[in-house]
Protein backbone atom coordinates (compact mmCIF):
# COMPACT_ATOMS: atom_id res chain seq x y z
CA UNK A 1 -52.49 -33.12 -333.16
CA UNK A 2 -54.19 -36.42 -331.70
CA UNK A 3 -51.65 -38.37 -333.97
CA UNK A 4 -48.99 -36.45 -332.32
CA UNK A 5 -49.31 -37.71 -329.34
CA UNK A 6 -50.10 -41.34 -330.23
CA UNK A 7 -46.75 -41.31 -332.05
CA UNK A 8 -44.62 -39.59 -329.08
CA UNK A 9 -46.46 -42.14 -326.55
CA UNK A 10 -45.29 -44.93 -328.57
CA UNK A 11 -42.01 -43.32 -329.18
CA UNK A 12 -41.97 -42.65 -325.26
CA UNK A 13 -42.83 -46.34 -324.74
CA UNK A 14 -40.55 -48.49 -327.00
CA UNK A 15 -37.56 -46.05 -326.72
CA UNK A 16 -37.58 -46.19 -322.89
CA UNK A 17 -38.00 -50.49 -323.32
CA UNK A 18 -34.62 -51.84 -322.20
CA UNK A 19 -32.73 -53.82 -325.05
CA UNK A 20 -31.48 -57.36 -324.21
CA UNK A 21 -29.39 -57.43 -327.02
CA UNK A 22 -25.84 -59.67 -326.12
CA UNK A 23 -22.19 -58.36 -326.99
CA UNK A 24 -21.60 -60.68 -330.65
CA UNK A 25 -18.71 -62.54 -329.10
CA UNK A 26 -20.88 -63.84 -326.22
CA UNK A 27 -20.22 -67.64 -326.58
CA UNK A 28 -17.56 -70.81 -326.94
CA UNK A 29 -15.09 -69.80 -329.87
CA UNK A 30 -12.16 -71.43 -330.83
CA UNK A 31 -8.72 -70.64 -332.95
CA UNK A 32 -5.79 -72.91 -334.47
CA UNK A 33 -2.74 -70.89 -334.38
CA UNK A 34 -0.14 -70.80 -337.01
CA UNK A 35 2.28 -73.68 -335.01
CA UNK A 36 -0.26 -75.94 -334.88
CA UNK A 37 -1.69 -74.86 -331.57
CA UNK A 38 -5.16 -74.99 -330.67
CA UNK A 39 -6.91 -72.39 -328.16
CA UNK A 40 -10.71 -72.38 -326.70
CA UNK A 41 -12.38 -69.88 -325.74
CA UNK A 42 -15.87 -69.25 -323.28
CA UNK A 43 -16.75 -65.85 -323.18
CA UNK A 44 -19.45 -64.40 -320.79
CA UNK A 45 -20.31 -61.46 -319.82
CA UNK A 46 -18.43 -62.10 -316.06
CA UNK A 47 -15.46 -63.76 -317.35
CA UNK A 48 -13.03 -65.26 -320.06
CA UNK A 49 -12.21 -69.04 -319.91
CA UNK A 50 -9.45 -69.82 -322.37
CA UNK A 51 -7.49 -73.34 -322.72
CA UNK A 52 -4.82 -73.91 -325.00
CA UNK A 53 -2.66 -76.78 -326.39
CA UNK A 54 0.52 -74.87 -325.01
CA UNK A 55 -0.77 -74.93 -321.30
CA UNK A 56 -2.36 -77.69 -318.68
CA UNK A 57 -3.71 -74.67 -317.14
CA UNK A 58 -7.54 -73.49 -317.31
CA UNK A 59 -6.72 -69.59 -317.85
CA UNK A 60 -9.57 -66.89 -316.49
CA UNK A 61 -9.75 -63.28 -317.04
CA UNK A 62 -12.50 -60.88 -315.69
CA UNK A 63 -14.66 -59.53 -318.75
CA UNK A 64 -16.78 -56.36 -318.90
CA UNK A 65 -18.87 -56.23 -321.56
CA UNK A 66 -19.84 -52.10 -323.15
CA UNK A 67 -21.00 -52.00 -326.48
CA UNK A 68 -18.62 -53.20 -329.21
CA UNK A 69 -15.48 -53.70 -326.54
CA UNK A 70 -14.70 -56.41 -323.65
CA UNK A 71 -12.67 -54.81 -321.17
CA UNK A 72 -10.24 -57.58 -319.81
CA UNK A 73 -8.20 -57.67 -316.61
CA UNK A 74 -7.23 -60.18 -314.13
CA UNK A 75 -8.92 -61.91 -311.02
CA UNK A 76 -7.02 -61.34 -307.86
CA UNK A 77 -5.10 -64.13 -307.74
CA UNK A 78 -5.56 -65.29 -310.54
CA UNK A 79 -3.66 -65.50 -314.26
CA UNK A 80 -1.84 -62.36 -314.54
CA UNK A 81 -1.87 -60.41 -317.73
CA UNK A 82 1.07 -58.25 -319.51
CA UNK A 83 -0.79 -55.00 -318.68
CA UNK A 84 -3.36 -54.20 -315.76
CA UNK A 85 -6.76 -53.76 -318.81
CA UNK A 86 -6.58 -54.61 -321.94
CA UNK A 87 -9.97 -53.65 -324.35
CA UNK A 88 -10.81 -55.90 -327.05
CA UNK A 89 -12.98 -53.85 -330.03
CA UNK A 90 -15.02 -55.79 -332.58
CA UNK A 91 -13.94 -54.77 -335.80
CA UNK A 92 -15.74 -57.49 -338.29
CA UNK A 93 -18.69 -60.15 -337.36
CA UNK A 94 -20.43 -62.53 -338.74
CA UNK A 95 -22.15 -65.59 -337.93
CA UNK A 96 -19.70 -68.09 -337.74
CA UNK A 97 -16.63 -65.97 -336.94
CA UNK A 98 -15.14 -62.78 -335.37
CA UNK A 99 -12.34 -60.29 -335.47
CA UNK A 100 -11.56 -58.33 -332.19
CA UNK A 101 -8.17 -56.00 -331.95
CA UNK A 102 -6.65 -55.48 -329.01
CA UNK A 103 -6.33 -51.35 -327.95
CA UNK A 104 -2.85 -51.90 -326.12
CA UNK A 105 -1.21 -54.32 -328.86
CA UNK A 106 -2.96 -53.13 -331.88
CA UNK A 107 -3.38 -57.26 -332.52
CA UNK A 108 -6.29 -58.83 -334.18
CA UNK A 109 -7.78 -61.88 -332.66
CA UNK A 110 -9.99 -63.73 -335.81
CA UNK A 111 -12.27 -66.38 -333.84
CA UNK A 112 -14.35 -69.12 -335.06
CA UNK A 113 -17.59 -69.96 -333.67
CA UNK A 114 -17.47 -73.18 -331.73
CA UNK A 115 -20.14 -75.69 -332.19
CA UNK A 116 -19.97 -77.52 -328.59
CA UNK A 117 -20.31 -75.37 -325.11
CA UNK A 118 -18.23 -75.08 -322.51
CA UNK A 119 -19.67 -76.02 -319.06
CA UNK A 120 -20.04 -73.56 -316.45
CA UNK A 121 -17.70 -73.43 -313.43
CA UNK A 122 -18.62 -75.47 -310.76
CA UNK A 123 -17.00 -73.92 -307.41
CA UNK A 124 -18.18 -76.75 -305.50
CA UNK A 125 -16.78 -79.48 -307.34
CA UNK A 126 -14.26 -77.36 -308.79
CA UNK A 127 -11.08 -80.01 -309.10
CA UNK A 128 -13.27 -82.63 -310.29
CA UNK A 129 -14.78 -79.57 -313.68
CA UNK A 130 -11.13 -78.65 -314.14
CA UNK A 131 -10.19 -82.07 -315.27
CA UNK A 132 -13.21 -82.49 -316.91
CA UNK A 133 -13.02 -79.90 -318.59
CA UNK A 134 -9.53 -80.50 -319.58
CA UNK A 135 -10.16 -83.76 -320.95
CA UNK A 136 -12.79 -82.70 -323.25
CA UNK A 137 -10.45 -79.90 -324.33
CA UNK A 138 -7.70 -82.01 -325.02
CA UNK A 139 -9.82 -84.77 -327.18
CA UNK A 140 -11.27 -81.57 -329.39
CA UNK A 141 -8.04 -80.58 -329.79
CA UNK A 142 -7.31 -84.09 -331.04
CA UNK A 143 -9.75 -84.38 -333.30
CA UNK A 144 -9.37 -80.60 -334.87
CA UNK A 145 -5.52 -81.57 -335.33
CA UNK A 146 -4.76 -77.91 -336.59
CA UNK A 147 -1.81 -78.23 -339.13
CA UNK A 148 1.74 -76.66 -338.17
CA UNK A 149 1.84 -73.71 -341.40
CA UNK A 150 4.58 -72.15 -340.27
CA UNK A 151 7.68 -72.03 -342.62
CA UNK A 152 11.09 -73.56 -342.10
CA UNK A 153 12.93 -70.58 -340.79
CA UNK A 154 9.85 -69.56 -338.47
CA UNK A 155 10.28 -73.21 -337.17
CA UNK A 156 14.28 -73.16 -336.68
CA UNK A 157 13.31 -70.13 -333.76
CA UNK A 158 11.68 -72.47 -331.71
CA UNK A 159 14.30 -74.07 -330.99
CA UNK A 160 17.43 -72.63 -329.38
CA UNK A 161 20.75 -74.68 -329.40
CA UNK A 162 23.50 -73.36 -326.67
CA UNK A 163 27.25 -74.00 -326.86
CA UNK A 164 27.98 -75.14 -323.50
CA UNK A 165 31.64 -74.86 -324.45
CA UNK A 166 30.68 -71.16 -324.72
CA UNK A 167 29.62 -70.84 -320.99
CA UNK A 168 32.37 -69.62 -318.39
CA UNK A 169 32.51 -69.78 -314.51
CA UNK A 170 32.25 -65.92 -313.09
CA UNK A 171 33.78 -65.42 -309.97
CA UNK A 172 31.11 -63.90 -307.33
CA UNK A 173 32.94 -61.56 -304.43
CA UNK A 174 31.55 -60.82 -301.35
CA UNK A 175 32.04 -57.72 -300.08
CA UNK A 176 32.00 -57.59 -296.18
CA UNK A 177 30.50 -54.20 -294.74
């Protein structure tokens, strides 16, 4: 009986102990994309930071961090997303990369874990950390120079050709009440 208790005080003890264990994509990650475009990201547990090749633009999302998900949405104000939440679920981990799907697209996000850090925001010099920030981004980008893998007919789409000879002048009425 006296071993009894000693087990369901311990059990009482390290059960009620709070865990500080952090959500596995916690951290700077970064991704080349298929066209050749790079994309950083800095995820907390407050926020997600993401620059990309395609935009001179710091993006930020809120982040809530439960489990295995990140529950995005956007800052008032601030970059708008296609949808008001979006949930990102960790489907496979491990140390140097992760794969998150996204519960309103049904798309999987692989990321690769980045070995520099992103620096914190810093509201009160907050022009002069956006172009430093920037800068760094852009020479990382440089130096990663992620290779365009796309095929020739994927290629052809980015580019859209219009017959101006096509184009015709339509009459607008006004219509007096």
């Amino acid at each position: 009986m006296r071993y009894l208790k000693i087990i369901f005080v311990l059990f009482l003890v390290l059960g009620c102990q709070k865990t500080n264990e952090k959500h596995i994509a916690i951290g700077t990650w970064y991704k080349c994309l298929k066209d050749g475009g790079f994309i950083e990201y800095k995820i907390t547990d407050n926020y997600l930071l993401m620059l990309t090749t395609n935009s001179e633009e710091i993006l930020l999302f809120k982040n809530k961090v439960t489990d295995k998900t990140l529950i995005l949405s956007e800052f008032q104000n601030g970059t708008q997303i296609l949808m008001d939440n979006d949930t990102l679920v960790t489907i496979s981990k491990s140390k140097n990369k992760i794969v998150l799907r996204s519960t309103y697209t049904f798309e999987k996000y692989e990321f690769n874990r980045a070995e520099f850090k992103i620096d914190e925001i810093d509201s009160a010099n907050l022009e002069l950390w956006k172009t430093k920030t920037l800068t760094e981004f852009k020479k990382r980008a440089k130096i990663k120079n992620c290779p365009d893998i796309r095929i020739e007919s994927e290629k052809s789409l980015d580019t859209l050709e219009f017959d101006m000879e096509l184009e015709e002048e339509i009459p607008i009425e006004i219509i007096e009440k």
